[in-house]
C-alpha atoms as a PDB file:
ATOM      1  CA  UNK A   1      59.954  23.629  48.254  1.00  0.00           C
ATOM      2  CA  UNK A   2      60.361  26.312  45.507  1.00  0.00           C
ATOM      3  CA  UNK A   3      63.437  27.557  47.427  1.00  0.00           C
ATOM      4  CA  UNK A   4      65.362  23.748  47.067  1.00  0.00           C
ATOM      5  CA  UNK A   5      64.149  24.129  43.331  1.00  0.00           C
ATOM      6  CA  UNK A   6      65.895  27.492  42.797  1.00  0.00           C
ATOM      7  CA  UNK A   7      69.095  26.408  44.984  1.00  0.00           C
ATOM      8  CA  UNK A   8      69.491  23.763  42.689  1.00  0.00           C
ATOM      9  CA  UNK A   9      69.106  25.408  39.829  1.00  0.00           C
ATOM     10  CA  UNK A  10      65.631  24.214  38.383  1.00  0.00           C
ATOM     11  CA  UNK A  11      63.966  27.082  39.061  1.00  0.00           C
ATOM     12  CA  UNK A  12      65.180  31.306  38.908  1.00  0.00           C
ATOM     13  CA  UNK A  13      63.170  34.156  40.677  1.00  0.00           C
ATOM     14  CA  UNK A  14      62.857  37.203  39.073  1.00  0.00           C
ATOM     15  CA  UNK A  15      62.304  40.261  40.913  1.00  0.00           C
ATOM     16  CA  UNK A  16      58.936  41.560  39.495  1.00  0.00           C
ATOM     17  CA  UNK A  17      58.564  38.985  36.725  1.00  0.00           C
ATOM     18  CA  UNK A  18      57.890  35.539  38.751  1.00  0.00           C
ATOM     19  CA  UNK A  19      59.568  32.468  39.396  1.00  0.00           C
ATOM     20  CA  UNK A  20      60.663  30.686  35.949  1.00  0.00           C
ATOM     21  CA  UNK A  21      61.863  27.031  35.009  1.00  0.00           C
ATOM     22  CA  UNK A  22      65.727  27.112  33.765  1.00  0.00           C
ATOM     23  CA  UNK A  23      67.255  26.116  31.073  1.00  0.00           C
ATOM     24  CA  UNK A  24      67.954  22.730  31.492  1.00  0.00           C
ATOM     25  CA  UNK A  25      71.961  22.872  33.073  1.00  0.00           C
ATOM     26  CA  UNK A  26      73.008  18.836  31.647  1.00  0.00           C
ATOM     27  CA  UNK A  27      71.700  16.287  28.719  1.00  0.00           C
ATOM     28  CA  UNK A  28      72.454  12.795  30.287  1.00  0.00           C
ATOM     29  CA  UNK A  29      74.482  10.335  27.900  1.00  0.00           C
ATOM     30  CA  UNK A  30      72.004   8.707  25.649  1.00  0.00           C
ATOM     31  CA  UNK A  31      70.728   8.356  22.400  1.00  0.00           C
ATOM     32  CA  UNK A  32      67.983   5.190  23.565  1.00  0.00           C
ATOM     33  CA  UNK A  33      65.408   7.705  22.035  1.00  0.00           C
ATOM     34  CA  UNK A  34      67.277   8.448  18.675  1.00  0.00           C
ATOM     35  CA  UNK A  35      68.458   5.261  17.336  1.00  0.00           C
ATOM     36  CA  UNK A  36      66.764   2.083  17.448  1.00  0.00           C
ATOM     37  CA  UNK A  37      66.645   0.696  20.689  1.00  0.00           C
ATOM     38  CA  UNK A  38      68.117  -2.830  20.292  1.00  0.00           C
ATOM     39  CA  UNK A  39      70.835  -1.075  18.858  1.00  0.00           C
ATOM     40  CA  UNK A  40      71.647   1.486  21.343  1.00  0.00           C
ATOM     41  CA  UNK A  41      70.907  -1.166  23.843  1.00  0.00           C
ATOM     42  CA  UNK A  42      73.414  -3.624  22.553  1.00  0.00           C
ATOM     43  CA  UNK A  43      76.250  -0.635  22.083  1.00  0.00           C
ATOM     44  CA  UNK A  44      75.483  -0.701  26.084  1.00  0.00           C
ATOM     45  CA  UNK A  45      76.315  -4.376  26.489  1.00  0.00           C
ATOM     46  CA  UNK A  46      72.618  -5.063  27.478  1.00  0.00           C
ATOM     47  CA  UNK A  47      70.875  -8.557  25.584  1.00  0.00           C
ATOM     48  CA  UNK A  48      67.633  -7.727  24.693  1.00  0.00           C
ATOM     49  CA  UNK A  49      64.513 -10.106  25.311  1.00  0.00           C
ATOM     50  CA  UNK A  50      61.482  -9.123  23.656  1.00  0.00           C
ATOM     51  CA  UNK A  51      57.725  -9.770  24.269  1.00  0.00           C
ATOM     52  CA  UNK A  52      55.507  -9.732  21.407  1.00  0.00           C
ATOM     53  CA  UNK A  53      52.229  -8.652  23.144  1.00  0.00           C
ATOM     54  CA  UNK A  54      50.211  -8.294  19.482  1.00  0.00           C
ATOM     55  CA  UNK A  55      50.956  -8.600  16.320  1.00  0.00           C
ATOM     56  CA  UNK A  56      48.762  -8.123  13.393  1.00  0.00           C
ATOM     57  CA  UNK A  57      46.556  -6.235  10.625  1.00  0.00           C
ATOM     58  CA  UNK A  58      43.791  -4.295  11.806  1.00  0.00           C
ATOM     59  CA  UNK A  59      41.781  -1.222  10.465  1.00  0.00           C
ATOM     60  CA  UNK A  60      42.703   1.898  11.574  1.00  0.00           C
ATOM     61  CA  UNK A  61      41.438   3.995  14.515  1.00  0.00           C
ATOM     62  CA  UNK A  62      40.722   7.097  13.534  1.00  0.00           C
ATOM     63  CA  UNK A  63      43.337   8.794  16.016  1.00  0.00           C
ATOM     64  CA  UNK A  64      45.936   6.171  14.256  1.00  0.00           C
ATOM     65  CA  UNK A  65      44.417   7.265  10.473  1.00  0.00           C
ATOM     66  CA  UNK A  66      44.951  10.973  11.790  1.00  0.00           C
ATOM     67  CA  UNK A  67      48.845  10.579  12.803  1.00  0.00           C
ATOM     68  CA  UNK A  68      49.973   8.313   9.854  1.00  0.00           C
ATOM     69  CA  UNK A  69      47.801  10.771   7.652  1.00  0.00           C
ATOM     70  CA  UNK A  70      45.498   7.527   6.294  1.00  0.00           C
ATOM     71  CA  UNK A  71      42.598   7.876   4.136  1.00  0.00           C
ATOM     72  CA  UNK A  72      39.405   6.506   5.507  1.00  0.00           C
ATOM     73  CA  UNK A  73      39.243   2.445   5.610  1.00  0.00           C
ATOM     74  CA  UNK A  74      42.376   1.759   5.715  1.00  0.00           C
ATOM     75  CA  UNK A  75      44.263  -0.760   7.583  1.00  0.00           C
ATOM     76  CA  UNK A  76      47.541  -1.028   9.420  1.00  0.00           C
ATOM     77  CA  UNK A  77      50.142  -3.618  11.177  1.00  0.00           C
ATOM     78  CA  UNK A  78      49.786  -3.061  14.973  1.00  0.00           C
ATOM     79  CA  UNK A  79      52.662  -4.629  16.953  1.00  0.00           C
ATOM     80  CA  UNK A  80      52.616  -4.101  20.510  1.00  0.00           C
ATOM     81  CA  UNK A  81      55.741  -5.408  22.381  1.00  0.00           C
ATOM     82  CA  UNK A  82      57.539  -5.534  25.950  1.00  0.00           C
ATOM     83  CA  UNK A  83      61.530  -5.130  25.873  1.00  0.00           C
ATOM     84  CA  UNK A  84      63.514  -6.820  28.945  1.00  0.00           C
ATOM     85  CA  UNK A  85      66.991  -6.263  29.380  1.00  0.00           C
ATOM     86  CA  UNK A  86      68.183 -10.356  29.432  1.00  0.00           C
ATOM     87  CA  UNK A  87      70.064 -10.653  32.474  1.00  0.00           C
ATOM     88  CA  UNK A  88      67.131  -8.149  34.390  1.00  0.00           C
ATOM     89  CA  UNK A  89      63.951 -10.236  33.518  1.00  0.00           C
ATOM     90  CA  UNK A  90      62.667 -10.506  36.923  1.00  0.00           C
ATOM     91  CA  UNK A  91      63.144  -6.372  37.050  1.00  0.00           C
ATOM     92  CA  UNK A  92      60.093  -6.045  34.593  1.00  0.00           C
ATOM     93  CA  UNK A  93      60.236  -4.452  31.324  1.00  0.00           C
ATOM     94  CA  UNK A  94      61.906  -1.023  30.184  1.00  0.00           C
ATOM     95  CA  UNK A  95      60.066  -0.753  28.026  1.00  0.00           C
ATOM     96  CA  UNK A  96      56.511  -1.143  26.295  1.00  0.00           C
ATOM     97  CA  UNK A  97      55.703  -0.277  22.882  1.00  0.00           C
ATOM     98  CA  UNK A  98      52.829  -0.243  19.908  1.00  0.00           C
ATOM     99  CA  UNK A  99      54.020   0.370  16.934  1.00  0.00           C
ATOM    100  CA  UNK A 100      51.627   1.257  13.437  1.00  0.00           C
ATOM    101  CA  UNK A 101      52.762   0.438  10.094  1.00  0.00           C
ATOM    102  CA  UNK A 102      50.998   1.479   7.180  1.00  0.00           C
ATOM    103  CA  UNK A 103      50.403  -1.570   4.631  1.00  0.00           C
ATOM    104  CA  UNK A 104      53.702  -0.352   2.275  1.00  0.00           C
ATOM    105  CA  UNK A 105      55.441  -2.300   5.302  1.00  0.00           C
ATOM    106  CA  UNK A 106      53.270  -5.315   4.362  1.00  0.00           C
ATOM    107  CA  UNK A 107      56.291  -7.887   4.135  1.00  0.00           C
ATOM    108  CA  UNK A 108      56.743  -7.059   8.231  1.00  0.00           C
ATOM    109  CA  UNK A 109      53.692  -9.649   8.604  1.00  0.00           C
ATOM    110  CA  UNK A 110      56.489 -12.574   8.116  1.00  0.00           C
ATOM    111  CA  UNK A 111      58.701 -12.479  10.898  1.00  0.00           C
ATOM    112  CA  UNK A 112      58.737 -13.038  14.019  1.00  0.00           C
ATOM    113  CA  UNK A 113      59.795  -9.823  16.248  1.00  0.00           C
ATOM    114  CA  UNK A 114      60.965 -11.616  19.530  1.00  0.00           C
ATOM    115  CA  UNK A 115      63.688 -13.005  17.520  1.00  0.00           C
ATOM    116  CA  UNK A 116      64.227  -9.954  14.992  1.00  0.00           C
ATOM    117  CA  UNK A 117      64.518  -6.331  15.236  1.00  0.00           C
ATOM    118  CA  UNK A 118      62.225  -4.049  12.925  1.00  0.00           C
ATOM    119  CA  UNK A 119      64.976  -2.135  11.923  1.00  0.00           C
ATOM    120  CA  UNK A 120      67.211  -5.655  10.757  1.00  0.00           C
ATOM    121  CA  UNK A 121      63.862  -6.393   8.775  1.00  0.00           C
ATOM    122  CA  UNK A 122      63.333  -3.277   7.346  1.00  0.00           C
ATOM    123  CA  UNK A 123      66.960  -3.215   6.601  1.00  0.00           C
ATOM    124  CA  UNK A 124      66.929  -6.655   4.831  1.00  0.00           C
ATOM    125  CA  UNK A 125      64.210  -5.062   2.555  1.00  0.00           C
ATOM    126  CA  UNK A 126      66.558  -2.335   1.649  1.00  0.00           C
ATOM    127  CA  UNK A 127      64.106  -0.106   3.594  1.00  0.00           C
ATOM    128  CA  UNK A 128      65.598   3.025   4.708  1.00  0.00           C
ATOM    129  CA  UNK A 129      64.535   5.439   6.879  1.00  0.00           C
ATOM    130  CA  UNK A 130      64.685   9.232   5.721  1.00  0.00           C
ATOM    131  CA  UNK A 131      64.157  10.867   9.007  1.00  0.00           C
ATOM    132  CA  UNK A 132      62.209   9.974  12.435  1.00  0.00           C
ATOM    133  CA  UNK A 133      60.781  12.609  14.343  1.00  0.00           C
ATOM    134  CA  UNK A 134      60.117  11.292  17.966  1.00  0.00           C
ATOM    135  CA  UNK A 135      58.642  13.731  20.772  1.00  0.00           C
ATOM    136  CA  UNK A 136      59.621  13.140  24.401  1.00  0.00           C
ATOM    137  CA  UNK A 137      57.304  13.714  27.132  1.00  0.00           C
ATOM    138  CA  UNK A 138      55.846  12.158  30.634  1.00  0.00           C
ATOM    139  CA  UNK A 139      53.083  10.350  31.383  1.00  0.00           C
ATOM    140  CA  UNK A 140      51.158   8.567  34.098  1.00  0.00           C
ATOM    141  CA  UNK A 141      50.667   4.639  32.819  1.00  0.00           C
ATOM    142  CA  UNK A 142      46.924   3.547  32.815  1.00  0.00           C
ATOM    143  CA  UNK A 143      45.647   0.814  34.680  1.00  0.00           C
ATOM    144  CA  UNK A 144      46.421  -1.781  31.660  1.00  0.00           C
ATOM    145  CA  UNK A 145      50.329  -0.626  30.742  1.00  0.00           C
ATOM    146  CA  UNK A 146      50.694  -0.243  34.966  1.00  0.00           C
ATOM    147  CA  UNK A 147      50.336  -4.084  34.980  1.00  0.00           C
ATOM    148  CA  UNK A 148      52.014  -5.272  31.993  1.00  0.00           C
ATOM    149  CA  UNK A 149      55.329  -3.193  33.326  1.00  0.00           C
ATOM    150  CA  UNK A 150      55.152  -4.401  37.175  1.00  0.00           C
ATOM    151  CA  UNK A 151      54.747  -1.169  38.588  1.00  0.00           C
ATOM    152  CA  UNK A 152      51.911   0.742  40.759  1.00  0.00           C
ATOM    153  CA  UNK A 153      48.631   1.592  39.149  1.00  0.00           C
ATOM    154  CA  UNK A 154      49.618   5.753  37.369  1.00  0.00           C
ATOM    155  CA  UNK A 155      53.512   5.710  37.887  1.00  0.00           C
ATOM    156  CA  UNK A 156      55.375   7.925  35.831  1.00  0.00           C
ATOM    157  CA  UNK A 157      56.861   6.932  32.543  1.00  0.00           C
ATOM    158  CA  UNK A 158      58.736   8.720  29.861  1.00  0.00           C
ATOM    159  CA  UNK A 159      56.451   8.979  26.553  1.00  0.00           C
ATOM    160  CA  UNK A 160      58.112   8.897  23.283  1.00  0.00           C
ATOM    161  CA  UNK A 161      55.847   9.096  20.373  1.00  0.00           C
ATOM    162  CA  UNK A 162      57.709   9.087  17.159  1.00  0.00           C
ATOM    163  CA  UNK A 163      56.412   9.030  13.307  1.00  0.00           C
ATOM    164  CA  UNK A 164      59.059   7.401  10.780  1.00  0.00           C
ATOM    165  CA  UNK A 165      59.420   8.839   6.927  1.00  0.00           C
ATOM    166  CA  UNK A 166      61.043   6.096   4.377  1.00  0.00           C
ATOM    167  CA  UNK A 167      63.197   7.525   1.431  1.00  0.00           C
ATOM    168  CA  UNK A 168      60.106   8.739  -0.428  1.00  0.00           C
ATOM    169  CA  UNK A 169      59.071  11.069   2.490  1.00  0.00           C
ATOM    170  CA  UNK A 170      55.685   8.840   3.127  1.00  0.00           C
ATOM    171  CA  UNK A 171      54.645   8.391   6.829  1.00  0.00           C
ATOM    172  CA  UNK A 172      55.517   5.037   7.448  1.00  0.00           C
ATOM    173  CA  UNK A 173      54.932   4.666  10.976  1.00  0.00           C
ATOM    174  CA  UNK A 174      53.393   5.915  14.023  1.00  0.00           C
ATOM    175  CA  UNK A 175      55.141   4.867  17.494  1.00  0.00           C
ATOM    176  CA  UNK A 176      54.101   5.037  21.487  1.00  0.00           C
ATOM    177  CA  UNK A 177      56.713   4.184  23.660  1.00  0.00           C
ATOM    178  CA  UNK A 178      56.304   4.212  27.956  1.00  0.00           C
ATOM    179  CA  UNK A 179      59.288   3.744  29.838  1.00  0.00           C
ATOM    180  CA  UNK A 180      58.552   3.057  33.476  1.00  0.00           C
ATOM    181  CA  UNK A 181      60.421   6.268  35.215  1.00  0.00           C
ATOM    182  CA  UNK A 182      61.405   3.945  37.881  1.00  0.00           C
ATOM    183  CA  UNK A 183      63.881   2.102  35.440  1.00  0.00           C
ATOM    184  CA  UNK A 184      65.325   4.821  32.923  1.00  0.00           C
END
């Protein structure tokens, strides 16, 4: 097997060193984990349906009080949602994501987000985002993300976690995204 992986070109042997991982050779075409995604989607000519899975003000888990950099006590906007591409329903999701927002986001609590973007809201509030730093990785989907995407119990996703600063450098947001490997 190593021998395919070297022939094409994912692995190189060494003589006396080992067998290494290359460089990877090609970046595919996309920016779906840079820009917002009903945005990059729509540049596609995909529709977007959107599944609000949970929506509200909670206090924050400690893990969630760690990445947004919280103090004790306080609470956040959770919203959990599926994406669909419109035309693909039946296909399942591409993607499923919880989003955090810390309480400076507060005015987020009156919309509804399977009609509206986060990024049109937060742009209607003359919101703007300094910088997002997002971290790609992969992932096996538990038992409960499995179902909600349609796909076998531990298949492979791409994980993008991602942590949003608005103009005044504040952590603003804290983001886990899973997109089912089979569909992206």
């Amino acid at each position: 097997a190593s021998l395919s992986l070297v022939n094409d070109g994912y692995l190189v042997r060494k003589r006396g060193s080992g067998t290494f991982v290359t460089t990877p050779q090609r970046v595919e075409e996309s920016t779906v984990f840079i820009e917002s995604f009903a945005e990059e989607m729509h540049k596609r000519g995909y529709e977007i349906e959107t599944e609000v899975l949970e929506f509200r003000v909670m206090k924050a888990e400690d893990r969630i009080r760690e990445h947004l950099r919280l103090p004790p006590d306080s609470n956040v906007i959770k919203l959990s949602r599926l994406r669909y591409c419109k035309d693909s329903f039946e296909e399942g999701p591409i993607v499923l994501t919880t989003s955090y927002y810390t309480m400076k986001l507060d005015y987020l609590q009156n919309y509804d987000f399977s009609k509206m973007s986060v990024h049109q809201v937060m742009s209607e509030h003359h919101m703007a985002k300094k910088y997002t730093e997002k971290h790609i990785n992969v992932a096996t989907l538990d038992s409960r993300s499995s179902h909600l995407m349609y796909v076998e119990n531990s298949s492979l996703a791409l994980s993008v976690t991602s942590y949003t600063r608005d103009m005044d450098d504040e952590l603003v947001e804290y983001c886990e995204s899973f997109y089912p490997a089979s569909r992206n």
